[in-house]
Structures are given as structure tokens and as C-alpha cells.
Protein backbone atom coordinates (compact mmCIF):
# COMPACT_ATOMS: atom_id res chain seq x y z
CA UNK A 1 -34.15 -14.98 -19.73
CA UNK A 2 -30.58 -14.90 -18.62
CA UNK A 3 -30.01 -18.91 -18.39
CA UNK A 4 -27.37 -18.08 -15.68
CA UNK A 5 -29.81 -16.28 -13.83
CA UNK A 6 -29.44 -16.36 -9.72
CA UNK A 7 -32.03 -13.82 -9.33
CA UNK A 8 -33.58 -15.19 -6.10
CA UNK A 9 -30.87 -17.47 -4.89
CA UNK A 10 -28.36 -17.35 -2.52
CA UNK A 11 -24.69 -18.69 -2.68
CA UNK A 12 -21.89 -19.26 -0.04
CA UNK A 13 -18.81 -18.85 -0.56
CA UNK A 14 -15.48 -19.20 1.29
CA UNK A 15 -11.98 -17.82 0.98
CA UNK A 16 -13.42 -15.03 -1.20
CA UNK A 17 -12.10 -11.96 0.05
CA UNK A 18 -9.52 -12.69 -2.40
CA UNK A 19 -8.04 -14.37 -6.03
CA UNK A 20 -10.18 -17.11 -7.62
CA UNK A 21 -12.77 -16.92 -4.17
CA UNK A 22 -13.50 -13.00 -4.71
CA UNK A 23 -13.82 -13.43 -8.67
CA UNK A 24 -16.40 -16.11 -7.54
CA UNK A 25 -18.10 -13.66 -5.45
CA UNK A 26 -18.46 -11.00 -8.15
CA UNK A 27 -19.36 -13.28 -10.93
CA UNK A 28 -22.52 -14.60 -8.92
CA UNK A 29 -23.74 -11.20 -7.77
CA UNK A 30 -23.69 -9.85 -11.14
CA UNK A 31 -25.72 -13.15 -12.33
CA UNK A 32 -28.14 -11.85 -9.15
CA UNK A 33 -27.65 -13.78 -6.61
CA UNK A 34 -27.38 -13.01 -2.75
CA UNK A 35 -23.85 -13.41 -2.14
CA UNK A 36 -22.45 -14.50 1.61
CA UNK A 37 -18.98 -13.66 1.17
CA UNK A 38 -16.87 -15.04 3.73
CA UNK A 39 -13.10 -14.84 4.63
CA UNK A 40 -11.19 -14.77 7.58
CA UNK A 41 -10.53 -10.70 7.72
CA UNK A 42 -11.44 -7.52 6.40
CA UNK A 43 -11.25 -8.45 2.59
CA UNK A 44 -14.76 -9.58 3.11
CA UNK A 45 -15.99 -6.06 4.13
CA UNK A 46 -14.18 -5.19 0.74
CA UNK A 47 -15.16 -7.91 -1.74
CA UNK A 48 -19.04 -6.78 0.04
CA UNK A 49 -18.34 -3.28 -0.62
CA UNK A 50 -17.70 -3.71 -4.51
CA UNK A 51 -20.81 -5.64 -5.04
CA UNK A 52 -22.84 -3.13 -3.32
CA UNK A 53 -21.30 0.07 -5.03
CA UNK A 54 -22.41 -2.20 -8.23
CA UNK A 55 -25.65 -2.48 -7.42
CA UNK A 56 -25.41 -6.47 -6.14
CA UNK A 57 -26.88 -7.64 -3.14
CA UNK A 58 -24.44 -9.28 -0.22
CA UNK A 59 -23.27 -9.34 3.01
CA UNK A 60 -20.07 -9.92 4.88
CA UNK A 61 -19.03 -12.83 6.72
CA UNK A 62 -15.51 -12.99 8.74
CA UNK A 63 -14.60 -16.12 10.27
CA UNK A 64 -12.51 -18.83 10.13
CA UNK A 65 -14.81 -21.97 8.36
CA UNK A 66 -13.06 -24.69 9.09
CA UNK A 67 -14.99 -23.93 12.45
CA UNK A 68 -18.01 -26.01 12.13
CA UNK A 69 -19.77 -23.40 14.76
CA UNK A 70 -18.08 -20.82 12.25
CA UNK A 71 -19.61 -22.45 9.12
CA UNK A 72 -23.22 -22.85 10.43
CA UNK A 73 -23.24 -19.25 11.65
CA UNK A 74 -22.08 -18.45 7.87
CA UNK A 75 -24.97 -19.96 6.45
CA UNK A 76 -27.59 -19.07 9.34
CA UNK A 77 -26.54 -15.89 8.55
CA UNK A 78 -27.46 -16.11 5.06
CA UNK A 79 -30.42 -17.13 5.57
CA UNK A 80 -31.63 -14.43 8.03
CA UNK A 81 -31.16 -11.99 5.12
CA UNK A 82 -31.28 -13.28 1.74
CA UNK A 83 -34.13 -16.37 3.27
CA UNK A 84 -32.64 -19.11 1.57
CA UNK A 85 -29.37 -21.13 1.17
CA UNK A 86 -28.79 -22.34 -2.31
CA UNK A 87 -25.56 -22.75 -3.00
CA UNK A 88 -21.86 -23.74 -1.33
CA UNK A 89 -18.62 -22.76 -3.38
CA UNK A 90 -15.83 -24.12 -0.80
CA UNK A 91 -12.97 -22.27 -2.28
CA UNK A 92 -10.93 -21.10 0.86
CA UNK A 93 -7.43 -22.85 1.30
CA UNK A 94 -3.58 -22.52 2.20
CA UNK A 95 -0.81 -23.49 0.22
CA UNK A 96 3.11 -23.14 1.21
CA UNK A 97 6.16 -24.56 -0.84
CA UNK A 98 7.44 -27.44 1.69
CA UNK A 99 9.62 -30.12 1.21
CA UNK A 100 9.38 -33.41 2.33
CA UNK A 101 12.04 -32.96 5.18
CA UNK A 102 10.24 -29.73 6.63
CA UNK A 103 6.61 -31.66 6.70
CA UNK A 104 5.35 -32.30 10.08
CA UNK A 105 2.45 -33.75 11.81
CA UNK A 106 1.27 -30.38 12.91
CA UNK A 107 1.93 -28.98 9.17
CA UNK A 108 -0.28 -31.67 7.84
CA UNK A 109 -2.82 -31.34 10.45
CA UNK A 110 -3.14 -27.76 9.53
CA UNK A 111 -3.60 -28.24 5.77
CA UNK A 112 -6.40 -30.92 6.37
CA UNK A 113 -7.96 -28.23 8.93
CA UNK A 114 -8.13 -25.47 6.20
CA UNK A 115 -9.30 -27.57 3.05
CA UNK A 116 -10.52 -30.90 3.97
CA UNK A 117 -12.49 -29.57 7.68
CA UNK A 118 -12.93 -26.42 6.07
CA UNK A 119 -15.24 -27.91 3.15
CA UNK A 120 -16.84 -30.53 5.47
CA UNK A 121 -18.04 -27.99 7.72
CA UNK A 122 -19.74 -25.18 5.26
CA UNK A 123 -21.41 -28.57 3.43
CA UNK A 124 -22.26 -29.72 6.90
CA UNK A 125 -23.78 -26.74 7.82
CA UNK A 126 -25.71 -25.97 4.06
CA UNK A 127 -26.82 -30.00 3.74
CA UNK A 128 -29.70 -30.07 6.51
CA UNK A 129 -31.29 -26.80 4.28
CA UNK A 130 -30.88 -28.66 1.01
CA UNK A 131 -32.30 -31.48 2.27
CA UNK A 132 -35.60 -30.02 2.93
CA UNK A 133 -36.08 -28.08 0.10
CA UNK A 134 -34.95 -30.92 -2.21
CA UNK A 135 -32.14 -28.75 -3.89
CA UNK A 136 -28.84 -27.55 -3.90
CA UNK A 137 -25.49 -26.95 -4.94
CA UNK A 138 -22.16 -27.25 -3.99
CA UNK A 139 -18.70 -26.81 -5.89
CA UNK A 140 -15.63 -27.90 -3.99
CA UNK A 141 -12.04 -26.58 -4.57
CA UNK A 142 -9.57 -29.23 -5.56
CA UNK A 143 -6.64 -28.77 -7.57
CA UNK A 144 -4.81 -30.66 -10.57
CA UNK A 145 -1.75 -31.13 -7.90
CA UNK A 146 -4.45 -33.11 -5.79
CA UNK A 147 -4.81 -35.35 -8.14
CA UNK A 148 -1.44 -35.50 -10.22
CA UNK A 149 0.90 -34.71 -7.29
CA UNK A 150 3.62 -31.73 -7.32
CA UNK A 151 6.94 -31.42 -6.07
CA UNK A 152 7.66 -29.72 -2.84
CA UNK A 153 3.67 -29.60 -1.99
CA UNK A 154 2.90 -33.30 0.37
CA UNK A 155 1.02 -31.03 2.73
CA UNK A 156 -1.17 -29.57 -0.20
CA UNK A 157 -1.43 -32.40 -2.80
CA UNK A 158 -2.70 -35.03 -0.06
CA UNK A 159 -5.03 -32.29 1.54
CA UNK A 160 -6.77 -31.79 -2.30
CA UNK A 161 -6.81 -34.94 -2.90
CA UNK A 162 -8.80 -35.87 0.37
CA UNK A 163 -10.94 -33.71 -1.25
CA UNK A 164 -11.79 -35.56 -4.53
CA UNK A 165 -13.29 -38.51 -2.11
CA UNK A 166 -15.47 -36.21 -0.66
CA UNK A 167 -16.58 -34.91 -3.29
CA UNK A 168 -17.56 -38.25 -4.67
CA UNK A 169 -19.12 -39.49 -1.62
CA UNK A 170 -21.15 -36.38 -1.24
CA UNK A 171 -22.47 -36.57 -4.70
CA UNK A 172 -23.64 -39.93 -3.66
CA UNK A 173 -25.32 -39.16 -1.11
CA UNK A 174 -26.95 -35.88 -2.48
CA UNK A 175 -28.06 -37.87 -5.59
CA UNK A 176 -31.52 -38.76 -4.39
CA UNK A 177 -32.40 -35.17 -2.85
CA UNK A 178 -31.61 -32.95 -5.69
CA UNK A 179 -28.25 -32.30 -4.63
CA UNK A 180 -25.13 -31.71 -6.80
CA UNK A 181 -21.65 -31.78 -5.59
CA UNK A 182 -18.97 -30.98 -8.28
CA UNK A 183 -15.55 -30.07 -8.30
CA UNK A 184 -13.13 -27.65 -10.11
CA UNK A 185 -9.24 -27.86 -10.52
CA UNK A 186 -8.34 -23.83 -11.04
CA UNK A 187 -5.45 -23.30 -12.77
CA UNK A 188 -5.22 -19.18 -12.33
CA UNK A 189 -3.49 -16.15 -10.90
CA UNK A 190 -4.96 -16.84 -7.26
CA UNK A 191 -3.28 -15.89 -3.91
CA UNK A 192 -1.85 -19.06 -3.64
CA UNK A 193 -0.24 -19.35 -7.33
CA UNK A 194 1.08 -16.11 -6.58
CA UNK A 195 2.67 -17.18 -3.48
CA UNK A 196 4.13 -20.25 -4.94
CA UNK A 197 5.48 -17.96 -7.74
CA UNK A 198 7.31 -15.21 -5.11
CA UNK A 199 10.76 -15.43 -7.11
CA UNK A 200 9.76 -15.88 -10.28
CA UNK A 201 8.41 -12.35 -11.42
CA UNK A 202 8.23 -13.72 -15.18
CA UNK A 203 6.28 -16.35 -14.52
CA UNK A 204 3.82 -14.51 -12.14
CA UNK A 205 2.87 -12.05 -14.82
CA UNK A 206 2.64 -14.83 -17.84
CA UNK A 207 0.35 -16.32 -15.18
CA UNK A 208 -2.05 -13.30 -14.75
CA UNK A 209 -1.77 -12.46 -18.30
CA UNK A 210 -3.07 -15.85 -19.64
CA UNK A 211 -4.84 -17.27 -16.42
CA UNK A 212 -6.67 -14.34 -15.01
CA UNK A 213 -8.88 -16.15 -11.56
CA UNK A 214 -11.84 -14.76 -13.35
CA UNK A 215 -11.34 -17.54 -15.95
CA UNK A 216 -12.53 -19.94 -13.68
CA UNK A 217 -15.40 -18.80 -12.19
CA UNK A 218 -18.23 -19.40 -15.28
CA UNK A 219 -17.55 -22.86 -14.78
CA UNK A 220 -18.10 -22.39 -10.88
CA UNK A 221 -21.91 -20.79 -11.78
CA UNK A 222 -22.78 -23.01 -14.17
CA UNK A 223 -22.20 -25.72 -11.68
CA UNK A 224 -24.03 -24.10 -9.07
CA UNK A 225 -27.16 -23.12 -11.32
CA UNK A 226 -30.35 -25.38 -11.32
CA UNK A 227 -30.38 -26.49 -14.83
CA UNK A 228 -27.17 -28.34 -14.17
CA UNK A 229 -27.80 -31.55 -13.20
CA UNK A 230 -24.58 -33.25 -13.11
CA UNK A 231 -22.92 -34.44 -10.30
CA UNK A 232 -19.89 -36.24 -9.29
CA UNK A 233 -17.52 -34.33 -11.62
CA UNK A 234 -14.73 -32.32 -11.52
CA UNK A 235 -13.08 -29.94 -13.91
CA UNK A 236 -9.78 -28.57 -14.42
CA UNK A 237 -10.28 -24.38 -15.35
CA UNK A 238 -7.86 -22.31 -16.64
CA UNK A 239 -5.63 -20.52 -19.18
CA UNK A 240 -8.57 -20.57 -21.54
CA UNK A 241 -9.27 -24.18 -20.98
CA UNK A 242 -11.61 -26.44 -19.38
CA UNK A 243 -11.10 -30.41 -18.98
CA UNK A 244 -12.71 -32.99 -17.26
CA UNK A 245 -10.74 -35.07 -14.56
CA UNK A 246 -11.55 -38.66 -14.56
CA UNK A 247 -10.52 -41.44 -12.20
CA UNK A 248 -11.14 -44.56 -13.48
CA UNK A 249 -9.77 -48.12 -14.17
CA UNK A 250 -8.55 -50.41 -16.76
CA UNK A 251 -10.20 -53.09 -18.90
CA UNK A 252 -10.13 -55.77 -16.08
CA UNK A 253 -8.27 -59.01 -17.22
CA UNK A 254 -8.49 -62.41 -16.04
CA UNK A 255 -6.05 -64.08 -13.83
CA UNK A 256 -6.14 -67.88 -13.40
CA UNK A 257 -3.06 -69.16 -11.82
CA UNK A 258 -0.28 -66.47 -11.23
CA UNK A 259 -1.82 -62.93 -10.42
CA UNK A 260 0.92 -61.27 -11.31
CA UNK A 261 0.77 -62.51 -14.69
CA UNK A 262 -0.78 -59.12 -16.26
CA UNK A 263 3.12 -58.06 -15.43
CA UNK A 264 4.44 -59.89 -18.32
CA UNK A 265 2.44 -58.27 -20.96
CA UNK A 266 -1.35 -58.93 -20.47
CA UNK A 267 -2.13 -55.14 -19.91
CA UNK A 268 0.02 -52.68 -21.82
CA UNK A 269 -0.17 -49.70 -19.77
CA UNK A 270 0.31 -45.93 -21.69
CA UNK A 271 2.96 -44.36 -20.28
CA UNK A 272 0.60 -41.53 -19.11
CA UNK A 273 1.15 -39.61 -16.31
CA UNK A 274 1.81 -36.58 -14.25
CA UNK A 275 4.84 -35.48 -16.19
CA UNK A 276 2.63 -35.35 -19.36
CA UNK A 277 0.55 -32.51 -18.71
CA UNK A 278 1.52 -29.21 -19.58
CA UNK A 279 0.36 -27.14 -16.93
CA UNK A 280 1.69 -29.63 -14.41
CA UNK A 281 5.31 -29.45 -16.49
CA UNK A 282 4.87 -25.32 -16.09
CA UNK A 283 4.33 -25.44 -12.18
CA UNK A 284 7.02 -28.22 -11.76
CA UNK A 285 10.01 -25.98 -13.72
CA UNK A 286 9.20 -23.93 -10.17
CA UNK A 287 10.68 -26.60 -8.06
């Protein structure tokens, strides 16, 4: 037996008319699963299309899912012809290059719509399902500029970053109802690399050369596949790579009198950071 097998199962996934989401889509309906493939326009007809001709089994969704009433129709729908809702992959999102004088309230307001509403709303919508048949799955879309910042992206980081709380908190909650909620960090040729790229020809075809969106996606289904039990995790994909993320904390040290003691020497922080990581360096050299 296939251990990747989806054969009865159904997965949702946004944003996936396209890049890293449609990849996604493929991926699962060749492991057998009933794919929902949802987008905002006609490249979910398409993405549909090719797993059909290929002998896959899914249906097309358009529709904005940051729209809770959008979201719940998405998986209703679902479930009316595949009977079950299994899975969530929240993958849909914007990106635009933006510096910090050209962010605006209505700029930020739109990026927490699309990623941060957008998620809540299609795990919303899947949870009360999961619930009651003690099982599911959900992967969320962050990004390693969510969590290590990137120049000329405030709208973007902050929005993916929201997103890593989420994920936690959902993953807490889920725990005791056989619930996952996990998180990947693709680093691949998706629609929004390739608009951050526009400009840099080079660079957009080392990118699809050596981080093809496909890359990502086995770690998406093995996430979203009932022998995986972890939960609360999140993974950065790419360029023939896969690494955890981890958020954590120092050795705590006692403070008796002055708390700012640790300042003079108690903790010897590694100079660690953003500016260490390679891919991060690669993206930055854009700005």
C-alpha cells in the first residue's frame, strides 16, 4: 500500500489555480484524493481540467476565500461530491514589493484580508467537520520572510507572520480532536517569487531551475496524511531542502537586583540572525 495514499479523502485547497497552490493540487490527486481546487478565476476550471484528463477526481471552486460565506460554500461544496472534508492546504496569498513609505492602512488591511482572513475562514469553515469525525488536517502557508523579515515587504512579512500564531493556537486547540495544523515556509518558483523577481530574468530562471513549486508539495501531503501525527510545526521547503522553523527561548537566567544585568555578559547571545541564512541573503540582493 501506497503510504501516501488519499484514496478516499478529500483535500481543500486555496490559491491553486496556480504556482506552489496548483502543484499542490496535482500532487494530491495523483496520491487519490478528491481535490476542491479553488482560486479566484478561471485557473481553477484549468488546474480541474488537468486532473481529470489524468484520470484524478476534482472539482472547481472560484471564489474569493477570504470570504467566510466564500470559504464555507468551498468546503460544503466538497462535501456534496466527494462526502467528506479531510483536509485544508491554505496556500492562496498576495505579495507586492512595497516600501515602507508607500505602506498604508488600506495596503495592510488588504494583505491581512488575503492571508491571515483568508486562512481563518477555510479553517473556520473545515473545523466544525473535523470536529465530529475526530480528524483532520490542515497545512497553512507561511513564509521564511514571515518569520525572518525582508526588505521592502512590511505588508507581507507581518501578514505571514500573523500566521505562525495561528497556526500555533490552532494546533492547540485541534490537539485533543485529532486535529493537526502545520505549517510550510516554500521557498520556490511560485507566482509570487516570480513577481518579486520581474527585473531580474537571471535570477527568475536559477529560481525555476533549482526551486521548481513542485518541490514543496511532498512535504504539504505528508502533512496532510493520517499517519502524521505531528502538529504545531512548520517547515521551510525548497531548493532541494527541507528545515524545521523553531521559535523558542533562551536558557532563562536569574536576576536578583538589577534586571538588566544579563546585559553585561550573563547571556552571550550568537550573533544569529536574518542576515545568516542563505536563501534570505539570495532574496535580499533583490532589494
Amino acid at each position: 500500500m501506497n503510504p501516501l495514499s488519499f484514496t478516499g479523502r478529500t483535500v481543500l485547497i486555496t490559491g491553486a489555480g496556480r504556482g506552489v497552490g496548483r502543484a499542490h493540487a496535482l500532487a494530491f490527486a495523483e496520491h487519490g484524493a478528491g481535490v476542491v481546487v479553488n482560486d479566484v478565476d478561471d485557473t481553477a476550471d484549468a488546474v480541474t481540467g488537468e486532473i481529470l484528463a489524468a484520470g484524478g477526481s476534482a472539482i472547481a471552486h472560484r471564489g474569493d476565500a477570504a470570504d467566510p460565506d466564500v470559504a464555507s460554500d468551498a468546503v460544503a461544496q466538497g462535501i456534496a461530491r466527494f462526502g467528506r472534508i479531510d483536509a485544508v492546504v491554505a496556500n492562496a496569498g498576495i505579495d507586492r514589493i512595497t516600501p515602507l513609505r508607500e505602506v498604508t492602512p488600506e495596503l495592510l488591511t488588504e494583505f491581512f484580508r488575503v492571508h491571515v482572513l483568508g486562512t481563518w475562514a477555510v479553517c473556520s469553515a473545515a473545523w466544525p467537520h473535523f470536529l465530529e469525525q475526530r480528524f483532520g488536517r490542515i497545512v497553512t502557508t507561511t513564509s521564511a520572510a514571515g518569520y525572518f523579515g525582508l526588505t521592502r515587504a512590511l505588508p507581507y512579512t507581518t501578514a505571514k507572520g500573523a500566521l505562525h500564531g495561528m497556526t500555533q493556537s490552532l494546533a492547540l486547540e485541534g490537539a485533543r480532536h485529532g486535529i493537526t495544523v502545520n505549517a510550510v515556509a516554500p521557498f520556490a518558483a511560485s507566482r509570487l517569487a516570480h513577481a518579486r523577481t520581474e527585473g531580474a530574468p537571471a535570477l527568475q530562471d536559477a529560481i525555476e531551475r533549482l526551486a521548481p513549486a513542485s518541490d514543496v508539495s511532498p512535504v504539504v501531503l505528508w502533512l496532510a496524511h493520517e499517519s502524521t501525527t505531528v502538529t504545531g510545526m512548520a517547515f521551510e521547503v525548497g531548493a532541494g531542502a527541507v528545515s524545521q522553523v523553531a521559535v523558542g527561548v533562551a536558557e532563562a537566567v536569574p536576576v536578583d537586583a538589577d534586571p538588566t544585568a544579563w546585559l553585561g555578559g550573563a547571556i552571550r547571545i550568537p550573533p544569529v540572525g536574518a542576515a545568516d541564512r542563505p536563501l534570505t541573503r539570495w532574496l535580499d540582493e533583490l532589494g
